[in-house]
PDB file of N, CA and C in Angstrom:
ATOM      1  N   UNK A   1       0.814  -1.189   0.000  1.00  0.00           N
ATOM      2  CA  UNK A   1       0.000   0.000   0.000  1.00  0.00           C
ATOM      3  C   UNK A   1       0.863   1.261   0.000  1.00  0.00           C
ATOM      4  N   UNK A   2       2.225   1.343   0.858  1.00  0.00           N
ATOM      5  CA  UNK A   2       2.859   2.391   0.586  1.00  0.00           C
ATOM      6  C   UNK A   2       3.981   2.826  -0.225  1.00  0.00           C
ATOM      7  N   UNK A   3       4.057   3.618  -0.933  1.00  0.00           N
ATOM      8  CA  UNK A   3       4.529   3.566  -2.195  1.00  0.00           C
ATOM      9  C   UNK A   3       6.329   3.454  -1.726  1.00  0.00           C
ATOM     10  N   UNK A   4       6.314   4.667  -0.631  1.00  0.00           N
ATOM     11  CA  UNK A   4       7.889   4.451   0.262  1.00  0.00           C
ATOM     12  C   UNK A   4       8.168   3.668   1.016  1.00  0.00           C
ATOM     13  N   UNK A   5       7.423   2.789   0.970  1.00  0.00           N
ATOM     14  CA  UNK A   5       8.236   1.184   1.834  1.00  0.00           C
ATOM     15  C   UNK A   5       8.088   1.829   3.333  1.00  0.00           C
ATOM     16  N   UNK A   6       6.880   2.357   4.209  1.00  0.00           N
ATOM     17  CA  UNK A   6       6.859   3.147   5.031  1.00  0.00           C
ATOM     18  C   UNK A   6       6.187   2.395   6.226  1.00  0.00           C
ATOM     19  N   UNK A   7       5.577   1.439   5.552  1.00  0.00           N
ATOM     20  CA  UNK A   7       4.763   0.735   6.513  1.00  0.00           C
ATOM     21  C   UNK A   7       5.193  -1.142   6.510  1.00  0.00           C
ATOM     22  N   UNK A   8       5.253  -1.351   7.377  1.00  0.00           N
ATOM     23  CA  UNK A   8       4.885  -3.127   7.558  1.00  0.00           C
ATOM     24  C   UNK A   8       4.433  -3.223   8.773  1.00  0.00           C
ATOM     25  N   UNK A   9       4.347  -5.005   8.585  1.00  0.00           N
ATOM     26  CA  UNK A   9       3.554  -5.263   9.537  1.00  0.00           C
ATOM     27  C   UNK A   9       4.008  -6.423  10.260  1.00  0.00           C
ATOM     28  N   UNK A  10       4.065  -6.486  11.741  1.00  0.00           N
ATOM     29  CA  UNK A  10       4.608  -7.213  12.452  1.00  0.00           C
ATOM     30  C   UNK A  10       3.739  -7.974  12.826  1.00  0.00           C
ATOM     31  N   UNK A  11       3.828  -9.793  12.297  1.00  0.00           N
ATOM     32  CA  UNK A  11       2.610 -10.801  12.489  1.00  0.00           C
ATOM     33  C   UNK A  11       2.984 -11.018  14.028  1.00  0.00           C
ATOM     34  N   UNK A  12       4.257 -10.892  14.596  1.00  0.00           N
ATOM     35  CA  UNK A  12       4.557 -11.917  16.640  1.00  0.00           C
ATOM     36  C   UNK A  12       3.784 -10.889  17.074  1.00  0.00           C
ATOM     37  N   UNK A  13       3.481  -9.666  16.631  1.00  0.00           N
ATOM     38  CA  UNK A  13       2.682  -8.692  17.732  1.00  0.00           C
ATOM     39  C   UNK A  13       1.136  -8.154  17.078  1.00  0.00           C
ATOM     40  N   UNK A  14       1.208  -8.293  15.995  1.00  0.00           N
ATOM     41  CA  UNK A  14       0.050  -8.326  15.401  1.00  0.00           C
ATOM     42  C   UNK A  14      -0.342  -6.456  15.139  1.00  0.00           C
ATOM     43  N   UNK A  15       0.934  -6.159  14.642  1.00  0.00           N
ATOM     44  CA  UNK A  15       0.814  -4.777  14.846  1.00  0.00           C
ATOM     45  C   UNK A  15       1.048  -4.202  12.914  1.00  0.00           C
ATOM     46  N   UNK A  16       0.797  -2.890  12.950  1.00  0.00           N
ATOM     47  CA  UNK A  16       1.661  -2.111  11.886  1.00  0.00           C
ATOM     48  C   UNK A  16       2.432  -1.199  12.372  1.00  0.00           C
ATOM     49  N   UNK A  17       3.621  -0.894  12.163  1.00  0.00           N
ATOM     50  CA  UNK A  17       4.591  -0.351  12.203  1.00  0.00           C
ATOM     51  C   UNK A  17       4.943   1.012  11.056  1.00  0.00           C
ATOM     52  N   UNK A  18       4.941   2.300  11.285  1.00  0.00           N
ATOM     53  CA  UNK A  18       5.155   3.248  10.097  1.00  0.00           C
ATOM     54  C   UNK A  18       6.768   3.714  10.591  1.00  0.00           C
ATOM     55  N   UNK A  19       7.707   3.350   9.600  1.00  0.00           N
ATOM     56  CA  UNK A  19       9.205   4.430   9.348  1.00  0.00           C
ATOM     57  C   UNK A  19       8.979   5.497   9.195  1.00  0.00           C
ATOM     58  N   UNK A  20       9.176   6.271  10.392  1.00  0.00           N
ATOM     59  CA  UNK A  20       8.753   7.848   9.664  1.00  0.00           C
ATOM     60  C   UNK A  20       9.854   8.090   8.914  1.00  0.00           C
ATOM     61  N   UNK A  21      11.331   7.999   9.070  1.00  0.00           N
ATOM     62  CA  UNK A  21      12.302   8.108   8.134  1.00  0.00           C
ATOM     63  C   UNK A  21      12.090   7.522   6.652  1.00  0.00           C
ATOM     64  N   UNK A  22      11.064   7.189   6.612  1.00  0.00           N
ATOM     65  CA  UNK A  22      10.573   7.081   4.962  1.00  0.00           C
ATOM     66  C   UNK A  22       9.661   7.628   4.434  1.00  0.00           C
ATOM     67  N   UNK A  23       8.540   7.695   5.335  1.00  0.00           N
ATOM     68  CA  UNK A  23       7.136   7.911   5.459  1.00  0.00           C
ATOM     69  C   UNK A  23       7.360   9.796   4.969  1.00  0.00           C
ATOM     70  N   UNK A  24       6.416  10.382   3.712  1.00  0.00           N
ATOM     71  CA  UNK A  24       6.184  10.938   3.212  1.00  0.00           C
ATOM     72  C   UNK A  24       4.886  12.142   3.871  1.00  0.00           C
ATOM     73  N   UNK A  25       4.143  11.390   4.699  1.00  0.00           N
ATOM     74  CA  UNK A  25       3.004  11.943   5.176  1.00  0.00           C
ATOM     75  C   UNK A  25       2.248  12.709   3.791  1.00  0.00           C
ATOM     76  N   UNK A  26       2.061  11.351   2.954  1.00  0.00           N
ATOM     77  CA  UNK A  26       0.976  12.028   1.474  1.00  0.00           C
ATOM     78  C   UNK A  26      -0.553  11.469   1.998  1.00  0.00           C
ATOM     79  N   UNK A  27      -1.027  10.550   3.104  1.00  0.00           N
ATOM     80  CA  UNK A  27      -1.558  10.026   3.624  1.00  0.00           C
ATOM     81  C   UNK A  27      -2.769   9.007   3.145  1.00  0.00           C
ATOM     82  N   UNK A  28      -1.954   8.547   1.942  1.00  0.00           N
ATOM     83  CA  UNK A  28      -2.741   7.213   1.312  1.00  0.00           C
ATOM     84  C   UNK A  28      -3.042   6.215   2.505  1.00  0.00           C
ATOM     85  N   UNK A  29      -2.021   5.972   3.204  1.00  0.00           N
ATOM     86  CA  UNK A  29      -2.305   4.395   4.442  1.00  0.00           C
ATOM     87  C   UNK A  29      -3.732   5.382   5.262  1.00  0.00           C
ATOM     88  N   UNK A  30      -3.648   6.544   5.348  1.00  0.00           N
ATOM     89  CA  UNK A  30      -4.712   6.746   6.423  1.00  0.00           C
ATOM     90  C   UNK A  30      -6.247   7.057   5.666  1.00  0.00           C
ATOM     91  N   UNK A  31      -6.367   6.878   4.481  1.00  0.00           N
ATOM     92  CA  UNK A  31      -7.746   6.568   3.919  1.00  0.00           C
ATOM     93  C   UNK A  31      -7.644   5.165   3.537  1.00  0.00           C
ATOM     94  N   UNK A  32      -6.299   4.766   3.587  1.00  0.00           N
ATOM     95  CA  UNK A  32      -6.934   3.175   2.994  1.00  0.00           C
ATOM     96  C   UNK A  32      -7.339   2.224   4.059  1.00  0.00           C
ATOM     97  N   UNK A  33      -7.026   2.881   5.617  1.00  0.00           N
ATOM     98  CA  UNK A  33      -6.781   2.221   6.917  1.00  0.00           C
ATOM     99  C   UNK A  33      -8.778   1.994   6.772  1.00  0.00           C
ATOM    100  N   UNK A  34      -9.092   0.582   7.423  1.00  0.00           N
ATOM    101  CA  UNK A  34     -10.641   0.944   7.232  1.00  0.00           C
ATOM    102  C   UNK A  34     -11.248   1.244   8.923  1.00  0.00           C
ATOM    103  N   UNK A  35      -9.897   1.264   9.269  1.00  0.00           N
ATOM    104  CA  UNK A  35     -10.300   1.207  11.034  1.00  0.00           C
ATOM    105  C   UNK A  35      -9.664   2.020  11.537  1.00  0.00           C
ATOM    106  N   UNK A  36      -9.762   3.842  10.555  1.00  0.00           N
ATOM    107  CA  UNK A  36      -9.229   4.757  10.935  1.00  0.00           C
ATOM    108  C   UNK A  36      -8.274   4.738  11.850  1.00  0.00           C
ATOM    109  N   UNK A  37      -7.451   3.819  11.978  1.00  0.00           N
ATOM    110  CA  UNK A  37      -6.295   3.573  12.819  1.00  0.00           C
ATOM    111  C   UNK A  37      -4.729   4.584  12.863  1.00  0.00           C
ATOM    112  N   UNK A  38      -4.755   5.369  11.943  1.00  0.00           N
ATOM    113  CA  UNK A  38      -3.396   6.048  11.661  1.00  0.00           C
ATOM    114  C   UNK A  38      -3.990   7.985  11.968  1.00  0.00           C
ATOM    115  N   UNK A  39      -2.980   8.140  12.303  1.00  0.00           N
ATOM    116  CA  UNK A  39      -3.280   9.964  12.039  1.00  0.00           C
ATOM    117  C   UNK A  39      -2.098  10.656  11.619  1.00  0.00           C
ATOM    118  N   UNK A  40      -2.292  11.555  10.986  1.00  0.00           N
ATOM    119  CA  UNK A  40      -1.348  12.186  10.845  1.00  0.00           C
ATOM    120  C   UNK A  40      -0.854  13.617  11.278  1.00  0.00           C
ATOM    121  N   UNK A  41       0.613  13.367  12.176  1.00  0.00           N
ATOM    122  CA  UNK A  41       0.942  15.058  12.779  1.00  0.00           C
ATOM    123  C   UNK A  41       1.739  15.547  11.474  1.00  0.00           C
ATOM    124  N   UNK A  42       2.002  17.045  12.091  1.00  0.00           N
ATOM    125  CA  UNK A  42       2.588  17.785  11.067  1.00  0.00           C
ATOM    126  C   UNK A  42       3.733  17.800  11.471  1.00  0.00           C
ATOM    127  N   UNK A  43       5.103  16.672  10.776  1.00  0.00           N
ATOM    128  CA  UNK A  43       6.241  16.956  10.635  1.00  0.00           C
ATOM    129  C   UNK A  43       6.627  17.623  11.584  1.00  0.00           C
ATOM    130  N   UNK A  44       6.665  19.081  11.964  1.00  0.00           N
ATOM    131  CA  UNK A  44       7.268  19.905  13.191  1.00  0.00           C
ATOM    132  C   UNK A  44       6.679  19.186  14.654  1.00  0.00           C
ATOM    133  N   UNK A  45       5.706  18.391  14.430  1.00  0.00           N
ATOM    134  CA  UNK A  45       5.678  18.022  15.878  1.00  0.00           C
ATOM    135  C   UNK A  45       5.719  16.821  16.399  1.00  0.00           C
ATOM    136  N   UNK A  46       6.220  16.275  15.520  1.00  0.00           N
ATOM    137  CA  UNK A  46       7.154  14.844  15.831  1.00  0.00           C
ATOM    138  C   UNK A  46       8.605  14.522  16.006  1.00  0.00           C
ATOM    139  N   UNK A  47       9.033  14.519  17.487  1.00  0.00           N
ATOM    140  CA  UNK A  47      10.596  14.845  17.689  1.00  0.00           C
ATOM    141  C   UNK A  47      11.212  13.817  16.910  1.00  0.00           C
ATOM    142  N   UNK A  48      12.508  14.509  16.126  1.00  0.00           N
ATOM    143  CA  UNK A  48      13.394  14.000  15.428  1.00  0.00           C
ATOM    144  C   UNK A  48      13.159  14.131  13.687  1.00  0.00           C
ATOM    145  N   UNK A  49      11.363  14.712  13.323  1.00  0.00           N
ATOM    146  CA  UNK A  49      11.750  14.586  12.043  1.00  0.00           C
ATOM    147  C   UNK A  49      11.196  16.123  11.562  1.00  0.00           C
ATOM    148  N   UNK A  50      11.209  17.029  12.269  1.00  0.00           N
ATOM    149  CA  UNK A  50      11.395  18.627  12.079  1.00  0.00           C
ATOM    150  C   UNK A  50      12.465  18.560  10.728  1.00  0.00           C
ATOM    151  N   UNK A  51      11.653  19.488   9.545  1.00  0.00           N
ATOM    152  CA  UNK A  51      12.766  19.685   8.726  1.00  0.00           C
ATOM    153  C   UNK A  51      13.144  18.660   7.759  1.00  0.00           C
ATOM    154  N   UNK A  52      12.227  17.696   7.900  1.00  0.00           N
ATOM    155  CA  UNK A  52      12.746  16.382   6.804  1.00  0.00           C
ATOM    156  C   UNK A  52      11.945  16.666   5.918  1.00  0.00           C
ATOM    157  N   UNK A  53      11.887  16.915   4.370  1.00  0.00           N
ATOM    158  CA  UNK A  53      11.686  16.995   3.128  1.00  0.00           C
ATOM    159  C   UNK A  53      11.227  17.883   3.235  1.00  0.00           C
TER     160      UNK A  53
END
Protein backbone atom coordinates (compact mmCIF):
# COMPACT_ATOMS: atom_id res chain seq x y z
CA UNK A 1 0.00 0.00 0.00
CA UNK A 2 2.86 2.39 0.59
CA UNK A 3 4.53 3.57 -2.19
CA UNK A 4 7.89 4.45 0.26
CA UNK A 5 8.24 1.18 1.83
CA UNK A 6 6.86 3.15 5.03
CA UNK A 7 4.76 0.73 6.51
CA UNK A 8 4.89 -3.13 7.56
CA UNK A 9 3.55 -5.26 9.54
CA UNK A 10 4.61 -7.21 12.45
CA UNK A 11 2.61 -10.80 12.49
CA UNK A 12 4.56 -11.92 16.64
CA UNK A 13 2.68 -8.69 17.73
CA UNK A 14 0.05 -8.33 15.40
CA UNK A 15 0.81 -4.78 14.85
CA UNK A 16 1.66 -2.11 11.89
CA UNK A 17 4.59 -0.35 12.20
CA UNK A 18 5.16 3.25 10.10
CA UNK A 19 9.21 4.43 9.35
CA UNK A 20 8.75 7.85 9.66
CA UNK A 21 12.30 8.11 8.13
CA UNK A 22 10.57 7.08 4.96
CA UNK A 23 7.14 7.91 5.46
CA UNK A 24 6.18 10.94 3.21
CA UNK A 25 3.00 11.94 5.18
CA UNK A 26 0.98 12.03 1.47
CA UNK A 27 -1.56 10.03 3.62
CA UNK A 28 -2.74 7.21 1.31
CA UNK A 29 -2.30 4.39 4.44
CA UNK A 30 -4.71 6.75 6.42
CA UNK A 31 -7.75 6.57 3.92
CA UNK A 32 -6.93 3.17 2.99
CA UNK A 33 -6.78 2.22 6.92
CA UNK A 34 -10.64 0.94 7.23
CA UNK A 35 -10.30 1.21 11.03
CA UNK A 36 -9.23 4.76 10.93
CA UNK A 37 -6.29 3.57 12.82
CA UNK A 38 -3.40 6.05 11.66
CA UNK A 39 -3.28 9.96 12.04
CA UNK A 40 -1.35 12.19 10.85
CA UNK A 41 0.94 15.06 12.78
CA UNK A 42 2.59 17.78 11.07
CA UNK A 43 6.24 16.96 10.63
CA UNK A 44 7.27 19.91 13.19
CA UNK A 45 5.68 18.02 15.88
CA UNK A 46 7.15 14.84 15.83
CA UNK A 47 10.60 14.84 17.69
CA UNK A 48 13.39 14.00 15.43
CA UNK A 49 11.75 14.59 12.04
CA UNK A 50 11.40 18.63 12.08
CA UNK A 51 12.77 19.68 8.73
CA UNK A 52 12.75 16.38 6.80
CA UNK A 53 11.69 16.99 3.13
Amino acid sequence: MCQFNAIRYLPSVKRVIVDLDKCFGCGVCRHACKHDALNLLPREDVPGQAGKY
